[in-house]
PDB file of N, CA and C in Angstrom:
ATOM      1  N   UNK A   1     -24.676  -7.634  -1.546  1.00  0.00           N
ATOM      2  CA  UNK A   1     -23.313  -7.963  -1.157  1.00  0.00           C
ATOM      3  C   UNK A   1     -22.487  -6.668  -1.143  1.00  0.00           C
ATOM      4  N   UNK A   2     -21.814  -6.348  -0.246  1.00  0.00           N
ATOM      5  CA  UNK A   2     -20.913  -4.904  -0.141  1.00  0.00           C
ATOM      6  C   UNK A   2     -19.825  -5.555  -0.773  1.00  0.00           C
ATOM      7  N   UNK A   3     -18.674  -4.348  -1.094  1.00  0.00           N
ATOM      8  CA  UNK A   3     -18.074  -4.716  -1.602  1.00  0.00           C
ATOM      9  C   UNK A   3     -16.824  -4.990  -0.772  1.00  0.00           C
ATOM     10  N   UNK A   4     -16.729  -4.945   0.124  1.00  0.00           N
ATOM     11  CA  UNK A   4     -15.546  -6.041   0.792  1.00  0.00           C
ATOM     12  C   UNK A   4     -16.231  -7.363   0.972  1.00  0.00           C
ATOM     13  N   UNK A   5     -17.463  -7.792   0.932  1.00  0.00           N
ATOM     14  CA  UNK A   5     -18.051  -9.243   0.468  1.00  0.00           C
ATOM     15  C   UNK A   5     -17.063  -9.692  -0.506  1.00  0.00           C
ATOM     16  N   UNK A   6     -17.865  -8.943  -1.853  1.00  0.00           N
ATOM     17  CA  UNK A   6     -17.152  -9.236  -3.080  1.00  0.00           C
ATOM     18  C   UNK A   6     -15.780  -9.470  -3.102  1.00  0.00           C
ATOM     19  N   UNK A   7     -15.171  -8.204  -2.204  1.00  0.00           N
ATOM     20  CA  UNK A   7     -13.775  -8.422  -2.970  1.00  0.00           C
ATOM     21  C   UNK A   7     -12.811 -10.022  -1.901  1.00  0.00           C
ATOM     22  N   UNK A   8     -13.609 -10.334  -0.868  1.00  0.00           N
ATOM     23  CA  UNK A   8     -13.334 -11.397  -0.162  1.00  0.00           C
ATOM     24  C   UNK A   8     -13.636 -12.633  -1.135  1.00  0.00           C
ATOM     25  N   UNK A   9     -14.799 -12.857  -1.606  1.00  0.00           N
ATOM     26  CA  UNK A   9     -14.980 -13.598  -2.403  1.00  0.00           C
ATOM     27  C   UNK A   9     -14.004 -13.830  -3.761  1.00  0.00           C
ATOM     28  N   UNK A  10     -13.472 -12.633  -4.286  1.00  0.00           N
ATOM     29  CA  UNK A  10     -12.968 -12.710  -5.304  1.00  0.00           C
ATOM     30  C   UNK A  10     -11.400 -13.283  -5.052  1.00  0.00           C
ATOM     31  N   UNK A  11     -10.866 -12.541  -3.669  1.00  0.00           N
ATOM     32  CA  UNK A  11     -10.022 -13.616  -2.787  1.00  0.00           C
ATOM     33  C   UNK A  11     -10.810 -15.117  -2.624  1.00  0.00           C
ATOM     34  N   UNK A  12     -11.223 -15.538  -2.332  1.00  0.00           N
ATOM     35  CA  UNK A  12     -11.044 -16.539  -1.706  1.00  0.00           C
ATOM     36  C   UNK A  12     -11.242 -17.920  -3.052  1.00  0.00           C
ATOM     37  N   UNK A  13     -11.186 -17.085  -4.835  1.00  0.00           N
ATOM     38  CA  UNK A  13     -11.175 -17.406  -5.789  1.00  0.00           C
ATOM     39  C   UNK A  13      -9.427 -17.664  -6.176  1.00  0.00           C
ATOM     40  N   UNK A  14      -9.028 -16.616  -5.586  1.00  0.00           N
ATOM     41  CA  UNK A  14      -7.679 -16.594  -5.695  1.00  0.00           C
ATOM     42  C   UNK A  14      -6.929 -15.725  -4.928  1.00  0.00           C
ATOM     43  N   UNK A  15      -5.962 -15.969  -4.176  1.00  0.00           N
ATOM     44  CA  UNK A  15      -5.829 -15.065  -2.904  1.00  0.00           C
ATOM     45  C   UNK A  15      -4.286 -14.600  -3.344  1.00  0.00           C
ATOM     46  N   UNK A  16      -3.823 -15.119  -4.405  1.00  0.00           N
ATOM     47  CA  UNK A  16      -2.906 -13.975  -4.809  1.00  0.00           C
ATOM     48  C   UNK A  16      -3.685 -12.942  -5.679  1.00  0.00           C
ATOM     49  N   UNK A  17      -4.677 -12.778  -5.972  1.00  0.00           N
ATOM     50  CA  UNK A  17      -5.378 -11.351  -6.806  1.00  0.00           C
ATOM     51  C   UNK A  17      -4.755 -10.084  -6.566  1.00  0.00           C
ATOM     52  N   UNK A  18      -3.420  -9.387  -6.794  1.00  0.00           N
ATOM     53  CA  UNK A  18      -3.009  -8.501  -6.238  1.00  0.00           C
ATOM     54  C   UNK A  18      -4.044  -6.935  -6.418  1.00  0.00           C
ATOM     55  N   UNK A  19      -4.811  -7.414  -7.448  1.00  0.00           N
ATOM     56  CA  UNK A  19      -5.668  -6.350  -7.433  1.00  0.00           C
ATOM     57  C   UNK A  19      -6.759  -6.240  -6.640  1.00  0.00           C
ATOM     58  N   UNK A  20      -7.793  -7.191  -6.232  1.00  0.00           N
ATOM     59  CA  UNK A  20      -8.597  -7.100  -5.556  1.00  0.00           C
ATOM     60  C   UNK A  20      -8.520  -7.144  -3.901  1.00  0.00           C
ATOM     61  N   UNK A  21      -7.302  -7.856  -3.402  1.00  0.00           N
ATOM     62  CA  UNK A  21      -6.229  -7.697  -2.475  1.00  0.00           C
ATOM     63  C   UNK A  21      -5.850  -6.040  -1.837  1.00  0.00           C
ATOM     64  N   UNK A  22      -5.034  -5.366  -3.160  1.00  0.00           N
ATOM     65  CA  UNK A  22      -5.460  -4.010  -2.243  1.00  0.00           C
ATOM     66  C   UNK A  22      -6.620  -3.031  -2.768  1.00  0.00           C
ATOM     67  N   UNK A  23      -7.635  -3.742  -3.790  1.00  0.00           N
ATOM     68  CA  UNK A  23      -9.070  -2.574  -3.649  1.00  0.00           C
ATOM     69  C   UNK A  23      -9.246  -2.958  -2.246  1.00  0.00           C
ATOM     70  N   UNK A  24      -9.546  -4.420  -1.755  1.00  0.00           N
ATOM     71  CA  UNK A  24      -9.995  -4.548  -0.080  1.00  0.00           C
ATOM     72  C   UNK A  24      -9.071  -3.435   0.700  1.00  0.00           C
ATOM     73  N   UNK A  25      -7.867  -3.632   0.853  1.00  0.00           N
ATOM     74  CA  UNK A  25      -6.748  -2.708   1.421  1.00  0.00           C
ATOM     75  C   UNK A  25      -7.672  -1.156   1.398  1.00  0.00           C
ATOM     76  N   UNK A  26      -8.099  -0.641   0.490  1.00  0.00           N
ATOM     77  CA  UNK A  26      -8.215   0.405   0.493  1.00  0.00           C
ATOM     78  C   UNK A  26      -9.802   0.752   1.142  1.00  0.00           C
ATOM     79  N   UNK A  27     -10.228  -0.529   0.945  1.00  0.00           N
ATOM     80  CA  UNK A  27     -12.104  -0.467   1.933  1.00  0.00           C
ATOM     81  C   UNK A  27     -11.684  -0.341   3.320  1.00  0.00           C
ATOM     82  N   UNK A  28     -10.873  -1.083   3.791  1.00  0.00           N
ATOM     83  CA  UNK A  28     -10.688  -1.038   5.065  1.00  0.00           C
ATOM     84  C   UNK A  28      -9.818   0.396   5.459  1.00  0.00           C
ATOM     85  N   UNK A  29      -9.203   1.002   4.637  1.00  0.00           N
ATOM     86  CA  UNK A  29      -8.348   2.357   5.025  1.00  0.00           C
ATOM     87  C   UNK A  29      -9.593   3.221   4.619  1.00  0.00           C
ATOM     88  N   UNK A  30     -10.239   3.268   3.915  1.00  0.00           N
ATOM     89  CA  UNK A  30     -11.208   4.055   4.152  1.00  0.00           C
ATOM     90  C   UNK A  30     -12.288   3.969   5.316  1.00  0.00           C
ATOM     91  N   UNK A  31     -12.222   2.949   5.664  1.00  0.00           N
ATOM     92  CA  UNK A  31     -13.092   2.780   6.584  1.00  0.00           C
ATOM     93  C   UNK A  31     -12.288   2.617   8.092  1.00  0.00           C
ATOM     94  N   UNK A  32     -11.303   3.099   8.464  1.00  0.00           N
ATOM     95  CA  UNK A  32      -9.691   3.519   9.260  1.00  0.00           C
ATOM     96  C   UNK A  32      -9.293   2.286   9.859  1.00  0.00           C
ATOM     97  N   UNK A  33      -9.632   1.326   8.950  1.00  0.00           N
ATOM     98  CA  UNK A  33      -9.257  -0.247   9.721  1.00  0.00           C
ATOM     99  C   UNK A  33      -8.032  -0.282   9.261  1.00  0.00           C
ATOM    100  N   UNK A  34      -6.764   0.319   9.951  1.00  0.00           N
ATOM    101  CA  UNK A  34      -5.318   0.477   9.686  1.00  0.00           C
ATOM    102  C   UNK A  34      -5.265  -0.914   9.281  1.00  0.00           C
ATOM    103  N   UNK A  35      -5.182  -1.943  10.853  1.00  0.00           N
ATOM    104  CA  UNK A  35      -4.882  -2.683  10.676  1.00  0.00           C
ATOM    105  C   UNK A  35      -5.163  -3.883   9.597  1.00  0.00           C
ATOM    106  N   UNK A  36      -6.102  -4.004   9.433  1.00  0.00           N
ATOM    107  CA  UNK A  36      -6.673  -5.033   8.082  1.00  0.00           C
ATOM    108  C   UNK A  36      -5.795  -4.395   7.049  1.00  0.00           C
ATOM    109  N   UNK A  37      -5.765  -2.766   6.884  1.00  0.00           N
ATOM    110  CA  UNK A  37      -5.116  -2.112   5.247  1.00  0.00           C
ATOM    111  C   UNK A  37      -4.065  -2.986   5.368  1.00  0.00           C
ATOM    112  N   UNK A  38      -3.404  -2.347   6.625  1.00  0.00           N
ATOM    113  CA  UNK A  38      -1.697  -3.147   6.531  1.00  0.00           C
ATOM    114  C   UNK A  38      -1.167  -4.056   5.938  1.00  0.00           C
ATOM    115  N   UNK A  39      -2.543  -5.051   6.564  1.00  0.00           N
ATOM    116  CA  UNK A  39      -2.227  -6.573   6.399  1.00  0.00           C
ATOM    117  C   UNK A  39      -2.490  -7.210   4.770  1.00  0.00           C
ATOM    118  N   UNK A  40      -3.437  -6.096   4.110  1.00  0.00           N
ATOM    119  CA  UNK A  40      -3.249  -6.962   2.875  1.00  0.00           C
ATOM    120  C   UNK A  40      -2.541  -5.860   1.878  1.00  0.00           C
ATOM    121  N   UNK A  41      -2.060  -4.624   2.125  1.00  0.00           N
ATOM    122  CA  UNK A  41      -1.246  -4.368   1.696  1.00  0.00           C
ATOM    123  C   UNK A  41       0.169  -5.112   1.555  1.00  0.00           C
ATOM    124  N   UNK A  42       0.858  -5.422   2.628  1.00  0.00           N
ATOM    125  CA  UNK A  42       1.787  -6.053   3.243  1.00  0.00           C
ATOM    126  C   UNK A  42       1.973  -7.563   1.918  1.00  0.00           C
ATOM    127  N   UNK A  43       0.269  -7.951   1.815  1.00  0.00           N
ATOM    128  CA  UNK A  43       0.370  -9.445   1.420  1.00  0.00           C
ATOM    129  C   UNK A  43       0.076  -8.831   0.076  1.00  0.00           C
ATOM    130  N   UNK A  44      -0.146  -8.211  -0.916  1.00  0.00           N
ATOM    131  CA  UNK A  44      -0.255  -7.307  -1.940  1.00  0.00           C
ATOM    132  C   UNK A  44       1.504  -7.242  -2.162  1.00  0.00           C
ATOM    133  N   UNK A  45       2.288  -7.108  -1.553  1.00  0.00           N
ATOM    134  CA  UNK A  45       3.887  -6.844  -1.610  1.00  0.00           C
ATOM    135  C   UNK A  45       4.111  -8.202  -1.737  1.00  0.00           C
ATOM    136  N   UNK A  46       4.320  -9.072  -0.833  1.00  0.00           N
ATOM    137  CA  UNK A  46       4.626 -10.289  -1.055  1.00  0.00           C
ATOM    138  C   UNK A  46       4.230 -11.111  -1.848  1.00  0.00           C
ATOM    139  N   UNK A  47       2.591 -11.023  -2.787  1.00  0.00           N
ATOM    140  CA  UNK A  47       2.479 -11.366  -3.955  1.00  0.00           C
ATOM    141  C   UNK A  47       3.279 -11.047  -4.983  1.00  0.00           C
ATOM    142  N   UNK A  48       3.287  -9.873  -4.914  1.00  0.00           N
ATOM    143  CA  UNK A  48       3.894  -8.886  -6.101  1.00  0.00           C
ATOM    144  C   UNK A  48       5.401  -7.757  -5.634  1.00  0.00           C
ATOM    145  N   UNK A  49       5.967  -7.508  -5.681  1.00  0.00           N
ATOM    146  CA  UNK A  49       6.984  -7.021  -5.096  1.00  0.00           C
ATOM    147  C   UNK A  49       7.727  -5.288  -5.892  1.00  0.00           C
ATOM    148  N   UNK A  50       6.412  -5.550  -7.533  1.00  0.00           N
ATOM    149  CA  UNK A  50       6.853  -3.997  -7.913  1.00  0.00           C
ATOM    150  C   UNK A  50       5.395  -3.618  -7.667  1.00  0.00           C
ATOM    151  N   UNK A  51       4.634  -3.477  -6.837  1.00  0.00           N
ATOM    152  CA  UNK A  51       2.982  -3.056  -6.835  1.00  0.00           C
ATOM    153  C   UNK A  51       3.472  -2.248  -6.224  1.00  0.00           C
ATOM    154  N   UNK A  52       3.832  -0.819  -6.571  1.00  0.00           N
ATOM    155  CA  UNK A  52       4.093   0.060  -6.305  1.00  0.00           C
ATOM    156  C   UNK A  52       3.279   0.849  -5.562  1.00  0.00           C
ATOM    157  N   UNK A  53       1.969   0.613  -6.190  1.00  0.00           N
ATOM    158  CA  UNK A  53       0.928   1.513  -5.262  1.00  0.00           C
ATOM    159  C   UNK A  53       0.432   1.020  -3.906  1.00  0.00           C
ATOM    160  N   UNK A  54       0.993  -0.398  -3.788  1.00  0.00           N
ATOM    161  CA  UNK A  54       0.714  -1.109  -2.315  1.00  0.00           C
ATOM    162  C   UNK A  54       1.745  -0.711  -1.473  1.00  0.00           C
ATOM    163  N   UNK A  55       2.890  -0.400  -1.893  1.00  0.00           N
ATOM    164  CA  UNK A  55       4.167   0.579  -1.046  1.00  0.00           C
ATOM    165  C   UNK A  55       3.723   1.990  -0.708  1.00  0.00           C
ATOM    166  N   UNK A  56       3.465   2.503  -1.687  1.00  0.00           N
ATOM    167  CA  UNK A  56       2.308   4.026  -1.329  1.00  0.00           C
ATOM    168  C   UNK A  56       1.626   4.222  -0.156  1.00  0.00           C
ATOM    169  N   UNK A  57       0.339   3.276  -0.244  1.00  0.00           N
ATOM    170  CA  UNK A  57      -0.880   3.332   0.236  1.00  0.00           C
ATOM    171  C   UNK A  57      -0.598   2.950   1.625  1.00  0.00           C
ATOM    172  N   UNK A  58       0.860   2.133   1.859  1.00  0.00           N
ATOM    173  CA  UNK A  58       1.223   1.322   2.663  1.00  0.00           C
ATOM    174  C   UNK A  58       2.147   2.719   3.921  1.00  0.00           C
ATOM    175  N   UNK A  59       2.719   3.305   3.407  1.00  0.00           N
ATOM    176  CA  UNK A  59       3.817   4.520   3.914  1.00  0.00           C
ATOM    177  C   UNK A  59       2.503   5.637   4.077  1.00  0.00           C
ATOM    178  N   UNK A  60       1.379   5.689   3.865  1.00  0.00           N
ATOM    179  CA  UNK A  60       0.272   6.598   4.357  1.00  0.00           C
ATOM    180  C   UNK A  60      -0.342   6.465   5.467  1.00  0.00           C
ATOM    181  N   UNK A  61      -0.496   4.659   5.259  1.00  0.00           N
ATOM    182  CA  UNK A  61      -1.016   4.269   6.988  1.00  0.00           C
ATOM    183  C   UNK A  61       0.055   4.635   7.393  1.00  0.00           C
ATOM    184  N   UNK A  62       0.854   4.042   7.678  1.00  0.00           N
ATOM    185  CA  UNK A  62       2.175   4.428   8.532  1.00  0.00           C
ATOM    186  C   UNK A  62       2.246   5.720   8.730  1.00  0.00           C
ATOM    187  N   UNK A  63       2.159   6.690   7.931  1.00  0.00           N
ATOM    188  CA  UNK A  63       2.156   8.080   8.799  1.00  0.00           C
ATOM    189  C   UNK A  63       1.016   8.555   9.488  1.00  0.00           C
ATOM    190  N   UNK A  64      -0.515   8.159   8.883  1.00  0.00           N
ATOM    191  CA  UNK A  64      -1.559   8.237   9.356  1.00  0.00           C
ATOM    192  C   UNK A  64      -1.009   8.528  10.890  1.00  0.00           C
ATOM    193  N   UNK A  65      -0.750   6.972  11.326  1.00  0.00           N
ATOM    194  CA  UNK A  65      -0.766   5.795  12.927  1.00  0.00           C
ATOM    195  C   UNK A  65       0.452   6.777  13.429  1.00  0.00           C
ATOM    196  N   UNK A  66       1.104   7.495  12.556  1.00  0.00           N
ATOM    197  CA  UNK A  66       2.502   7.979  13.384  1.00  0.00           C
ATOM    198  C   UNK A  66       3.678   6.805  13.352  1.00  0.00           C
ATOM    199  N   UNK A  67       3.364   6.209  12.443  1.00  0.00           N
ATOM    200  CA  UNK A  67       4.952   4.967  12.321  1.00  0.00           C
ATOM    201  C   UNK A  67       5.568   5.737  11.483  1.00  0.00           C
ATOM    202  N   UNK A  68       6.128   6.172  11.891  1.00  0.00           N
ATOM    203  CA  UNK A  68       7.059   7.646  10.850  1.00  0.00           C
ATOM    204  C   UNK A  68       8.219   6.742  10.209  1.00  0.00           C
ATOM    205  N   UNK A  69       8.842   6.059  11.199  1.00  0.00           N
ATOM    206  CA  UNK A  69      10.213   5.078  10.717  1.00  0.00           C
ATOM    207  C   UNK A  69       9.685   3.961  10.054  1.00  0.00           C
ATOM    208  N   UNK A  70       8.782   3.273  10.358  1.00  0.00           N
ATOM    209  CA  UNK A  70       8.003   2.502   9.137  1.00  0.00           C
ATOM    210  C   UNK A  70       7.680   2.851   8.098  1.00  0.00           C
ATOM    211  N   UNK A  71       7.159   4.243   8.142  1.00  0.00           N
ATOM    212  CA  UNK A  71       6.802   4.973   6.819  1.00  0.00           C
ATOM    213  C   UNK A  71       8.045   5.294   5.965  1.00  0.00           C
ATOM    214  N   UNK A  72       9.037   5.649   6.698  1.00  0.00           N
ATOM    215  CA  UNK A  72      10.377   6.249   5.940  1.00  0.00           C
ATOM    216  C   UNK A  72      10.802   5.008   5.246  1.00  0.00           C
ATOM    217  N   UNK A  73      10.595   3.699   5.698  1.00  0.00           N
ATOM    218  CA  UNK A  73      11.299   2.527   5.296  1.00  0.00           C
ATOM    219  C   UNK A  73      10.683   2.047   4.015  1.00  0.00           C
ATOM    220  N   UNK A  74       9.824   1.780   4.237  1.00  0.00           N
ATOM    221  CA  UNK A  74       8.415   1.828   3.258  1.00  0.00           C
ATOM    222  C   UNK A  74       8.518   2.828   1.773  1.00  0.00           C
ATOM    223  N   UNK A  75       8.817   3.670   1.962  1.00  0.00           N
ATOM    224  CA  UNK A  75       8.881   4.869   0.976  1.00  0.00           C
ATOM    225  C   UNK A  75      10.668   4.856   0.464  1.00  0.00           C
ATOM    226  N   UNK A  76      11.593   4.560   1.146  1.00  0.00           N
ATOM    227  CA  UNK A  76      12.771   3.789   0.541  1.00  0.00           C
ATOM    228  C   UNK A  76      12.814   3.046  -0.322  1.00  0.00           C
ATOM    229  N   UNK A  77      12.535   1.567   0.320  1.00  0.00           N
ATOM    230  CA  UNK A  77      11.849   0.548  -0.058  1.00  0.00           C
ATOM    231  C   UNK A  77      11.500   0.708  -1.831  1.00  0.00           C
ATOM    232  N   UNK A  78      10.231   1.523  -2.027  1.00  0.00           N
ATOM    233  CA  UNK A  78       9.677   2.094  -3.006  1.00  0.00           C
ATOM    234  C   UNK A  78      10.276   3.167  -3.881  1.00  0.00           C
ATOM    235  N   UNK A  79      11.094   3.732  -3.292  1.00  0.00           N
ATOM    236  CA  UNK A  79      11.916   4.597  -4.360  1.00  0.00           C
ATOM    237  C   UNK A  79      12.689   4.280  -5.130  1.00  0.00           C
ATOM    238  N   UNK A  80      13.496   2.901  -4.583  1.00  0.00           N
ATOM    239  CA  UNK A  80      14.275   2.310  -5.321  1.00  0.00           C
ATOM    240  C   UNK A  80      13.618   1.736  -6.259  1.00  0.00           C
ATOM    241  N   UNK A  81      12.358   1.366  -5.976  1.00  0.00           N
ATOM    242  CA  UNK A  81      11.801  -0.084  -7.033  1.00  0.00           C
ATOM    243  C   UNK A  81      11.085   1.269  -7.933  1.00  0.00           C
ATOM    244  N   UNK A  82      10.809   2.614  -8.032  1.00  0.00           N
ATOM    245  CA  UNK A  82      10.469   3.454  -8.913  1.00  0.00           C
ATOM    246  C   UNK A  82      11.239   3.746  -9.686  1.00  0.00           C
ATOM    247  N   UNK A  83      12.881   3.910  -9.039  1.00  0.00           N
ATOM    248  CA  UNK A  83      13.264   4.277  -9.854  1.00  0.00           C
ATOM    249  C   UNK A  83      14.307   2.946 -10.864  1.00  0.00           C
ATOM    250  N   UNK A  84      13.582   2.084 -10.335  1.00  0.00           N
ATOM    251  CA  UNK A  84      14.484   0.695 -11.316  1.00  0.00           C
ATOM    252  C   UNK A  84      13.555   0.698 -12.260  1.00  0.00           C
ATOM    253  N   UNK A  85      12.449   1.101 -11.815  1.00  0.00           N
ATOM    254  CA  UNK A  85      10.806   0.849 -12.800  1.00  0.00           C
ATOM    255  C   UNK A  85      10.660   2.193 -13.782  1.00  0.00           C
ATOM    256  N   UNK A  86      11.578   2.913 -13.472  1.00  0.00           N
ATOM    257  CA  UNK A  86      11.624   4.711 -14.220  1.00  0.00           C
ATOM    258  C   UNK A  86      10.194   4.864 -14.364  1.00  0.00           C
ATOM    259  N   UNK A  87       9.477   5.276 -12.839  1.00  0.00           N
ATOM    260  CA  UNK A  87       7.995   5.266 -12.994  1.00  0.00           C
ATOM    261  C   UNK A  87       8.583   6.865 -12.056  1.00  0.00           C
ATOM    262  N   UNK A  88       9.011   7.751 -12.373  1.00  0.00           N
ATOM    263  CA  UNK A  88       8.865   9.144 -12.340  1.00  0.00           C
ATOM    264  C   UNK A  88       7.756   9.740 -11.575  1.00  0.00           C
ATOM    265  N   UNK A  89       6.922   9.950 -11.891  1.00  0.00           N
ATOM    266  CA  UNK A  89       5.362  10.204 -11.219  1.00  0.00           C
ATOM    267  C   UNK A  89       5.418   9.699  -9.823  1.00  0.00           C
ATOM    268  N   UNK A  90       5.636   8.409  -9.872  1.00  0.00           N
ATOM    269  CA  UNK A  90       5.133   7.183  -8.583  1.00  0.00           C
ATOM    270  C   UNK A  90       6.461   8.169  -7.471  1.00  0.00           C
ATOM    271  N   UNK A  91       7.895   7.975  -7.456  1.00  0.00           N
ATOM    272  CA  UNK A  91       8.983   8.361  -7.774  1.00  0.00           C
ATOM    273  C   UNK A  91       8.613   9.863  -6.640  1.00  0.00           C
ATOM    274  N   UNK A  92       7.902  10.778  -7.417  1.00  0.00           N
ATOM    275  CA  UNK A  92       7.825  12.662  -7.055  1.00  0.00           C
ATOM    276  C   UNK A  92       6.870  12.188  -5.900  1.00  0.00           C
ATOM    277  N   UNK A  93       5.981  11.444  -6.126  1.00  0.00           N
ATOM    278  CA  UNK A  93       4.695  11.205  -5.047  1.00  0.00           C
ATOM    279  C   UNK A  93       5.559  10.581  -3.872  1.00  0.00           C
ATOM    280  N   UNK A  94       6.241   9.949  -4.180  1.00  0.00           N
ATOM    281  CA  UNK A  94       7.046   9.143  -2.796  1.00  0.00           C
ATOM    282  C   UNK A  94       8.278  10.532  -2.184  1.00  0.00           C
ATOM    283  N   UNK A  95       8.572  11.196  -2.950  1.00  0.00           N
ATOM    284  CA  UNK A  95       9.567  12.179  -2.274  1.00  0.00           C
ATOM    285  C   UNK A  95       8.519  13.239  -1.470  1.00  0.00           C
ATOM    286  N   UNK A  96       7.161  13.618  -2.118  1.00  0.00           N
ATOM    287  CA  UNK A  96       6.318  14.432  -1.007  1.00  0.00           C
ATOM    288  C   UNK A  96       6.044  13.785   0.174  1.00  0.00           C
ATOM    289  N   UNK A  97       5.601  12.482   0.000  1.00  0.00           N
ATOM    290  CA  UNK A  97       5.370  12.256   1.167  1.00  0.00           C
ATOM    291  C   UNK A  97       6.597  11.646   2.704  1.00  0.00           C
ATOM    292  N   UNK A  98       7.864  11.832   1.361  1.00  0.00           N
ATOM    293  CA  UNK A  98       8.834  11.660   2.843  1.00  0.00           C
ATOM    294  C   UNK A  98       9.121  13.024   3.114  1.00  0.00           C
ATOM    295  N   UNK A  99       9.173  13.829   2.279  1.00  0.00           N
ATOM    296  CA  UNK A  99       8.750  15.686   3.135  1.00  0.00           C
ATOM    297  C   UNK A  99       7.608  15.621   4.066  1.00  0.00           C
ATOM    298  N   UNK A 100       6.793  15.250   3.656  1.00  0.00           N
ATOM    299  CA  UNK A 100       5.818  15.179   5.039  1.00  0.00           C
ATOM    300  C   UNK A 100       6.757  14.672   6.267  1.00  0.00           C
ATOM    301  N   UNK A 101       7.233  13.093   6.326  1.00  0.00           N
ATOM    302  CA  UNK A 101       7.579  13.218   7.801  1.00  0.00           C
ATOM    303  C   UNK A 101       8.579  14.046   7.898  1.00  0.00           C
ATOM    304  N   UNK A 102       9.350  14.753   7.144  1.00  0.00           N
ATOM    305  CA  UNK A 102      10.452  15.692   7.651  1.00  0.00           C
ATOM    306  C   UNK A 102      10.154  16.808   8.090  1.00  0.00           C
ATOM    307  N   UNK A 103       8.750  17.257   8.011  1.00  0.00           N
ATOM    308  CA  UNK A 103       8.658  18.591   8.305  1.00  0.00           C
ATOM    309  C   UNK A 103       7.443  18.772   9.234  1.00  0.00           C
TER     310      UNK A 103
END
Protein backbone atom coordinates (compact mmCIF):
# COMPACT_ATOMS: atom_id res chain seq x y z
CA UNK A 1 0.00 0.00 0.00
CA UNK A 2 1.75 3.52 -0.84
CA UNK A 3 1.28 5.92 1.22
CA UNK A 4 -1.32 8.12 -0.28
CA UNK A 5 -3.32 4.57 -0.12
CA UNK A 6 -2.84 4.79 3.50
CA UNK A 7 -3.27 8.19 4.09
CA UNK A 8 -6.76 7.94 1.93
CA UNK A 9 -7.71 5.22 4.00
CA UNK A 10 -6.95 6.89 7.14
CA UNK A 11 -9.34 9.66 5.56
CA UNK A 12 -11.90 7.80 4.69
CA UNK A 13 -11.74 6.66 8.71
CA UNK A 14 -12.21 10.16 9.34
CA UNK A 15 -12.06 12.90 6.88
CA UNK A 16 -11.64 15.64 9.26
CA UNK A 17 -7.96 14.06 10.21
CA UNK A 18 -6.29 17.39 9.82
CA UNK A 19 -3.15 15.59 10.02
CA UNK A 20 -3.25 12.96 7.63
CA UNK A 21 -5.29 15.41 5.32
CA UNK A 22 -2.23 17.55 4.76
CA UNK A 23 0.62 14.57 5.04
CA UNK A 24 -1.66 13.59 1.67
CA UNK A 25 -1.41 17.50 0.74
CA UNK A 26 2.14 17.19 0.84
CA UNK A 27 2.35 13.57 -1.35
CA UNK A 28 0.65 15.17 -3.94
CA UNK A 29 2.96 18.58 -3.83
CA UNK A 30 5.68 16.48 -3.92
CA UNK A 31 4.62 14.69 -6.52
CA UNK A 32 3.55 18.52 -8.38
CA UNK A 33 -0.14 17.56 -8.18
CA UNK A 34 -0.82 21.41 -7.31
CA UNK A 35 -4.07 20.78 -7.70
CA UNK A 36 -5.04 17.81 -5.30
CA UNK A 37 -2.27 19.86 -2.63
CA UNK A 38 -4.67 22.79 -2.89
CA UNK A 39 -7.59 20.98 -2.40
CA UNK A 40 -6.81 19.31 0.79
CA UNK A 41 -4.87 21.91 2.03
CA UNK A 42 -7.78 24.29 1.52
CA UNK A 43 -9.99 21.41 3.41
CA UNK A 44 -7.09 21.08 6.18
CA UNK A 45 -8.15 25.08 6.79
CA UNK A 46 -11.67 24.53 6.93
CA UNK A 47 -11.28 21.68 9.35
CA UNK A 48 -9.02 23.54 11.40
CA UNK A 49 -8.59 27.23 10.91
CA UNK A 50 -5.16 27.78 13.15
CA UNK A 51 -3.22 24.80 11.05
CA UNK A 52 -0.87 27.09 10.36
CA UNK A 53 1.30 24.94 8.40
CA UNK A 54 -1.67 24.25 5.89
CA UNK A 55 -1.58 28.25 5.26
CA UNK A 56 2.26 27.82 4.59
CA UNK A 57 2.37 24.93 2.42
CA UNK A 58 -0.72 26.49 0.88
CA UNK A 59 1.04 30.27 -0.15
CA UNK A 60 4.05 27.92 -1.72
CA UNK A 61 1.78 26.31 -4.23
CA UNK A 62 0.50 29.53 -4.97
CA UNK A 63 3.78 30.95 -5.75
CA UNK A 64 5.07 27.73 -7.20
CA UNK A 65 1.78 28.13 -10.09
CA UNK A 66 2.56 32.01 -10.06
CA UNK A 67 -0.80 32.91 -8.02
CA UNK A 68 1.26 35.59 -6.48
CA UNK A 69 -2.13 37.46 -5.23
CA UNK A 70 -3.38 34.20 -3.88
CA UNK A 71 -0.21 33.65 -2.29
CA UNK A 72 -0.06 37.24 -0.77
CA UNK A 73 -3.64 36.55 0.60
CA UNK A 74 -2.84 33.32 1.96
CA UNK A 75 0.28 34.51 3.83
CA UNK A 76 -1.93 37.56 5.34
CA UNK A 77 -4.45 35.39 6.15
CA UNK A 78 -1.64 33.50 8.24
CA UNK A 79 0.18 36.26 9.72
CA UNK A 80 -2.50 37.37 11.54
CA UNK A 81 -3.47 33.92 12.93
CA UNK A 82 0.63 33.73 13.91
CA UNK A 83 0.64 36.43 15.37
CA UNK A 84 -2.72 35.92 17.57
CA UNK A 85 -1.00 32.39 18.10
CA UNK A 86 2.56 34.36 19.10
CA UNK A 87 4.03 31.48 16.98
CA UNK A 88 7.14 33.85 16.00
CA UNK A 89 9.05 31.26 13.94
CA UNK A 90 5.79 30.35 11.78
CA UNK A 91 5.37 34.44 11.76
CA UNK A 92 9.54 35.15 10.18
CA UNK A 93 8.83 32.09 7.71
CA UNK A 94 5.65 33.82 6.40
CA UNK A 95 7.45 37.36 6.07
CA UNK A 96 10.33 35.48 3.76
CA UNK A 97 8.19 34.16 1.75
CA UNK A 98 6.09 37.37 1.06
CA UNK A 99 9.73 38.87 0.18
CA UNK A 100 9.85 36.34 -2.28
CA UNK A 101 6.85 37.66 -4.23
CA UNK A 102 8.16 41.19 -3.75
CA UNK A 103 11.28 40.77 -5.22
Amino acid sequence: MSRIERLEYFLSLNEKDVFSRYALALEFLNLEQYDNAIKHLEMCISFDNQYLAAYYQLAVIWIKVEQFSKAQHVIEQAKLLAEKLVDFKTLAELNLLSDEIES
